[in-house]
Protein backbone atom coordinates (compact mmCIF):
# COMPACT_ATOMS: atom_id res chain seq x y z
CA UNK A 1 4.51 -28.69 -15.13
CA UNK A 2 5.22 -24.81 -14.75
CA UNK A 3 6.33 -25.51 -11.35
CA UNK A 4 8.82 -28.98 -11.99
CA UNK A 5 10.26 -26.69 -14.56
CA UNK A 6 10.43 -23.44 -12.86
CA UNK A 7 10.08 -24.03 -9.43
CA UNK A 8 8.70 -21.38 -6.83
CA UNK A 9 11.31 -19.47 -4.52
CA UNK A 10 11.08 -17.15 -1.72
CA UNK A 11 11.54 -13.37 -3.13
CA UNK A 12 13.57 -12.94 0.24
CA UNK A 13 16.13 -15.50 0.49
CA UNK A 14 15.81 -17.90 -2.70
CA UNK A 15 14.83 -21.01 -1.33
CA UNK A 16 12.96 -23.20 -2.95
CA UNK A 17 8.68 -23.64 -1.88
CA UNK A 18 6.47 -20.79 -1.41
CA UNK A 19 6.75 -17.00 -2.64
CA UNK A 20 7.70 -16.04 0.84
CA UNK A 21 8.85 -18.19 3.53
CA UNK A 22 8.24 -18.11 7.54
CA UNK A 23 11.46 -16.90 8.09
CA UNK A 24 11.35 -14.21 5.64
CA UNK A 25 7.90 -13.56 6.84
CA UNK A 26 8.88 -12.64 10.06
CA UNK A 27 11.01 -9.33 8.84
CA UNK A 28 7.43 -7.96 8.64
CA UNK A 29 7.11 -7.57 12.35
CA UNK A 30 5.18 -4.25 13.02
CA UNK A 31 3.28 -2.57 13.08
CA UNK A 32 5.19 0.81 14.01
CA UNK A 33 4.28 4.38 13.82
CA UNK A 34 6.12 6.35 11.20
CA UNK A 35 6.46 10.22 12.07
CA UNK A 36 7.62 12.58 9.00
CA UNK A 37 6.84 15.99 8.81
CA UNK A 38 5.00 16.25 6.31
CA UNK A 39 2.42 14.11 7.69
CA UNK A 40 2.68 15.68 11.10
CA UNK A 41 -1.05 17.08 11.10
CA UNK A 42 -2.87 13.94 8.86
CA UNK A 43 -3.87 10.36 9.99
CA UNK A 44 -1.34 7.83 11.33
CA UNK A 45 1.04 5.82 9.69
CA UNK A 46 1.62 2.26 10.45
CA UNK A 47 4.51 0.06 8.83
CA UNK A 48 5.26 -3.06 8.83
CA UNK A 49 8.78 -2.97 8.28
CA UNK A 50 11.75 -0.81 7.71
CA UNK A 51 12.71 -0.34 4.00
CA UNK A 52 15.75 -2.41 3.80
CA UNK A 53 17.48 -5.74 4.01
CA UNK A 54 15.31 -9.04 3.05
CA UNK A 55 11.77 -6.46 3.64
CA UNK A 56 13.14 -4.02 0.43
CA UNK A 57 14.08 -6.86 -1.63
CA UNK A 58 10.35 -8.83 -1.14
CA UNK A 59 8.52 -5.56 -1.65
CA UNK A 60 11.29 -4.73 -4.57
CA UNK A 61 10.38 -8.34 -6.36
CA UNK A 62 6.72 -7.30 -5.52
CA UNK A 63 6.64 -4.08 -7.13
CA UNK A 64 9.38 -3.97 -9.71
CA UNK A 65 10.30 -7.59 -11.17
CA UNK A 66 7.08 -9.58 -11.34
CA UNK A 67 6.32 -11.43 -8.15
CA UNK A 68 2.94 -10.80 -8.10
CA UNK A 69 2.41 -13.98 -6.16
CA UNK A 70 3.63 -12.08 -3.20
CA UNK A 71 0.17 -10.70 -3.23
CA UNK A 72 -1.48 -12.78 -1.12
CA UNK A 73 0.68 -13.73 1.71
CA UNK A 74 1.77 -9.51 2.20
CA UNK A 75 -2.13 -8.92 2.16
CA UNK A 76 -2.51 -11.90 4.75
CA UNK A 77 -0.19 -9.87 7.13
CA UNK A 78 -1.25 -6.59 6.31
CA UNK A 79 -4.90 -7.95 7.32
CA UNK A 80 -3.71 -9.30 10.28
CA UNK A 81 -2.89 -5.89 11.40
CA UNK A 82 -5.13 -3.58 10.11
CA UNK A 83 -7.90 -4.42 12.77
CA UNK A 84 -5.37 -3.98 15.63
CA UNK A 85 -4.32 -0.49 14.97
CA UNK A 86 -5.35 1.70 17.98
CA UNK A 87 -8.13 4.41 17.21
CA UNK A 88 -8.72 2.86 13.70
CA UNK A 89 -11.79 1.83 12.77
CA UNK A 90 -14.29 0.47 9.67
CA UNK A 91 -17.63 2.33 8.28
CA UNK A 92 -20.64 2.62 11.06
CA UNK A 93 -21.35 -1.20 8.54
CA UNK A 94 -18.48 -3.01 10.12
CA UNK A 95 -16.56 -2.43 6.27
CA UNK A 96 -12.91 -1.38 5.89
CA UNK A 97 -12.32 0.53 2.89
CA UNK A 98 -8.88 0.42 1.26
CA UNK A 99 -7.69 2.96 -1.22
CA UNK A 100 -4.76 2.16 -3.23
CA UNK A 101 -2.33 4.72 -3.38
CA UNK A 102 -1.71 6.05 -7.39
CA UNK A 103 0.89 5.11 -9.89
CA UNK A 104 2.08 6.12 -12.70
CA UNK A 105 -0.04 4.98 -15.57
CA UNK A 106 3.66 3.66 -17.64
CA UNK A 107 4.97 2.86 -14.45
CA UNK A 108 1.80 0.41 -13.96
CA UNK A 109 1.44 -0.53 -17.70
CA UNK A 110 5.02 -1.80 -17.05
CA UNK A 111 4.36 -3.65 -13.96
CA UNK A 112 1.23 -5.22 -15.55
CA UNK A 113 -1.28 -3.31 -13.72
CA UNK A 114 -1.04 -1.23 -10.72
CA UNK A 115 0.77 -3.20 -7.32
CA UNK A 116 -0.72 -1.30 -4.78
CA UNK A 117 -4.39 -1.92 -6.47
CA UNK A 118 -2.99 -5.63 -6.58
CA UNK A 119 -2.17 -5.40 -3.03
CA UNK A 120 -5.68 -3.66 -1.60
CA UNK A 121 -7.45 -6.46 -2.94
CA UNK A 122 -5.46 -9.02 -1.42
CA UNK A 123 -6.19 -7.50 2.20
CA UNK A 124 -9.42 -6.96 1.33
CA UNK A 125 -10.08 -10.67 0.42
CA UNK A 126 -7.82 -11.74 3.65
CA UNK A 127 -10.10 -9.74 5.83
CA UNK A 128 -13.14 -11.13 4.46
CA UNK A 129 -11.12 -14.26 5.39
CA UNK A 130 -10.70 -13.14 8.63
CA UNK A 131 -14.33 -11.97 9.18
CA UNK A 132 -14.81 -8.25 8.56
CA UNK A 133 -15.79 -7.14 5.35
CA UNK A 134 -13.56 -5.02 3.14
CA UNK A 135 -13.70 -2.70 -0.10
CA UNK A 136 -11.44 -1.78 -2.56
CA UNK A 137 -12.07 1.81 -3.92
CA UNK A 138 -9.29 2.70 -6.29
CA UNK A 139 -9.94 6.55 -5.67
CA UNK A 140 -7.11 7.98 -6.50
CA UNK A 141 -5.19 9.17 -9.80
CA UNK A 142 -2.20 10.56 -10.97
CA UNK A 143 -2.14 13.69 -13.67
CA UNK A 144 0.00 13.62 -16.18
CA UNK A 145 3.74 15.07 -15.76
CA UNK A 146 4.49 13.47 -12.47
CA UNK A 147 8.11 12.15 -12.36
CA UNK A 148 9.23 8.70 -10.68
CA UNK A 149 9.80 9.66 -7.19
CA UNK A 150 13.06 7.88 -6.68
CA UNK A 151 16.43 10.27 -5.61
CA UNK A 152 14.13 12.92 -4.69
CA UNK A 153 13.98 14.72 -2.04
CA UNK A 154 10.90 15.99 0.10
CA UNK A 155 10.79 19.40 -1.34
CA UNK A 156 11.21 17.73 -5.00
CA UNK A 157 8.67 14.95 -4.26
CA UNK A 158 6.31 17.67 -2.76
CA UNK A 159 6.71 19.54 -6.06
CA UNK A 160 6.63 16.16 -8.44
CA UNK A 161 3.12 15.86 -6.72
CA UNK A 162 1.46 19.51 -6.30
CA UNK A 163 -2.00 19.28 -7.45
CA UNK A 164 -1.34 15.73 -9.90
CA UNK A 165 -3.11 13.88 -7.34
CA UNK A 166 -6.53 13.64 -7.85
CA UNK A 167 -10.08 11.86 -6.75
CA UNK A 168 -11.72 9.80 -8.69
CA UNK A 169 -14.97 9.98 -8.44
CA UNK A 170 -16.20 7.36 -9.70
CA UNK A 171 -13.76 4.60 -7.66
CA UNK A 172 -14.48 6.28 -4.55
CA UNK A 173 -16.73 5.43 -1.66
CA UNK A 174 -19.61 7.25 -0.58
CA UNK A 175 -18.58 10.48 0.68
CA UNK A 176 -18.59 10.61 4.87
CA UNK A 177 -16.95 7.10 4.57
CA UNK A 178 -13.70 6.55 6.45
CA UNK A 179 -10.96 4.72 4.13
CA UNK A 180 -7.27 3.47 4.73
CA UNK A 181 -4.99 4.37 2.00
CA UNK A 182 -2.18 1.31 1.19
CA UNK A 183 0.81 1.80 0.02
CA UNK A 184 3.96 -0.36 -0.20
CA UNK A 185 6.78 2.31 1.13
CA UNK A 186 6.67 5.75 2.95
CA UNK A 187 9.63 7.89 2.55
CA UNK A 188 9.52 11.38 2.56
CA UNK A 189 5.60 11.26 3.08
CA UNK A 190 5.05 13.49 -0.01
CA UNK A 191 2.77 10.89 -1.47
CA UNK A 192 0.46 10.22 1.70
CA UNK A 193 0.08 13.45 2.50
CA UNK A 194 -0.91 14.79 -1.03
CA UNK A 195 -3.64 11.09 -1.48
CA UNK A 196 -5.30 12.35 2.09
CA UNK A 197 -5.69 16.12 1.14
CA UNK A 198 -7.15 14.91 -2.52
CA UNK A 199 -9.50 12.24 -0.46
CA UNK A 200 -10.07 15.20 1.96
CA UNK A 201 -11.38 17.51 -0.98
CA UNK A 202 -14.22 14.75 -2.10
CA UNK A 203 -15.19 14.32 1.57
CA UNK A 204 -13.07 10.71 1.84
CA UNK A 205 -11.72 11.34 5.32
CA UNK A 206 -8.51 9.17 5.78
CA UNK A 207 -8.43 7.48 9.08
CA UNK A 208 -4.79 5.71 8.62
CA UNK A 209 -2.16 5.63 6.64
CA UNK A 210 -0.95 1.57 6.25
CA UNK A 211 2.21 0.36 4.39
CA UNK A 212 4.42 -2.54 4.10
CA UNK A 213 7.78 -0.47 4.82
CA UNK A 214 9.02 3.00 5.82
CA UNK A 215 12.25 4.20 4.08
């Protein structure tokens, strides 16, 4: 009844039938290497997209107004990639473990729980799809005083950030175990680069970086 009243639309283009259509779909066509320098000496970064157009309005809808039935088809693609990327690989057990990058706790209380949580579990349950086992280990945190990101710059957002991101110990894997942190858009790189050096400190080494656009 939900749907005859309110039917579903593409977050992309607005047509009416499923949250995102092929066509839409297909602006996610990485994955490509993202190079910033802050991130010049940590794990690679992989995209899927470029942070603008019909790719910023999906992950836009994803993130900020609600769509959280984009979900499962950006984890499908996502999935799809993550056992492609060159020189990335799961645990010695064959299991990929995904660590949510942090949000703000009002920011997330807003959203209705944290996106990027949202979205690790949908890759991890499209690459036990797929074959390979997967983990979600929402490691990470966010101390208080950090300050939404947006219209800063890379000195601000390495500032906003300087030692407010922190392991959690009890959401993280065993120590020794190699994770991917997920994210939905890299900009400066402030925010990957301070998530690997707090995985770093509890012994979480970071073998990639993998997000659905790069700004």
């Amino acid at each position: 009844m939900i749907n005859l009243v309110l039917p579903v639309r593409c977050a992309g283009c607005g047509s009416a039938g499923p949250a995102l259509c092929a066509c839409c779909a297909c602006v996610f066509d990485g994955p490509f290497d993202v190079h910033r320098p802050l991130t010049a000496t940590g794990p690679p970064i992989h995209a899927l997209a470029a942070y603008r157009d019909t790719a910023r309005t999906i992950v836009l809808a994803f993130k900020e107004r609600g769509r959280r039935d984009l979900a499962v088809p950006l984890g499908r693609m996502t999935a799809a990639v993550l056992p492609t990327l060159d020189g990335v690989a799961p645990a010695a057990d064959g299991t990929w473990w995904l660590v949510p990058a942090p949000s703000r706790g009002r920011a997330a209380r807003l959203r209705g729980g944290s996106h990027t949580l949202r979205l690790a579990r949908a890759i991890a349950a499209a690459l036990a799809d797929r074959g390979h086992p997967a983990a979600v280990a929402p490691a990470l945190r966010l101390a208080r005083g950090v300050r939404d990101s947006a219209g800063l710059g890379a000195a601000d957002r390495v500032a906003n950030l300087a030692g407010r991101v922190r392991c959690h110990p009890p959401g993280a894997p065993p120590a020794g175990t190699p994770v991917v942190l997920v994210d939905d858009v890299v900009t400066t790189g402030a925010t990957a680069a301070a998530c690997v050096r707090a995985l770093s400190s509890a012994g979480v080494p970071t073998a990639a970086v993998l997000t659905l656009t790069a700004a």
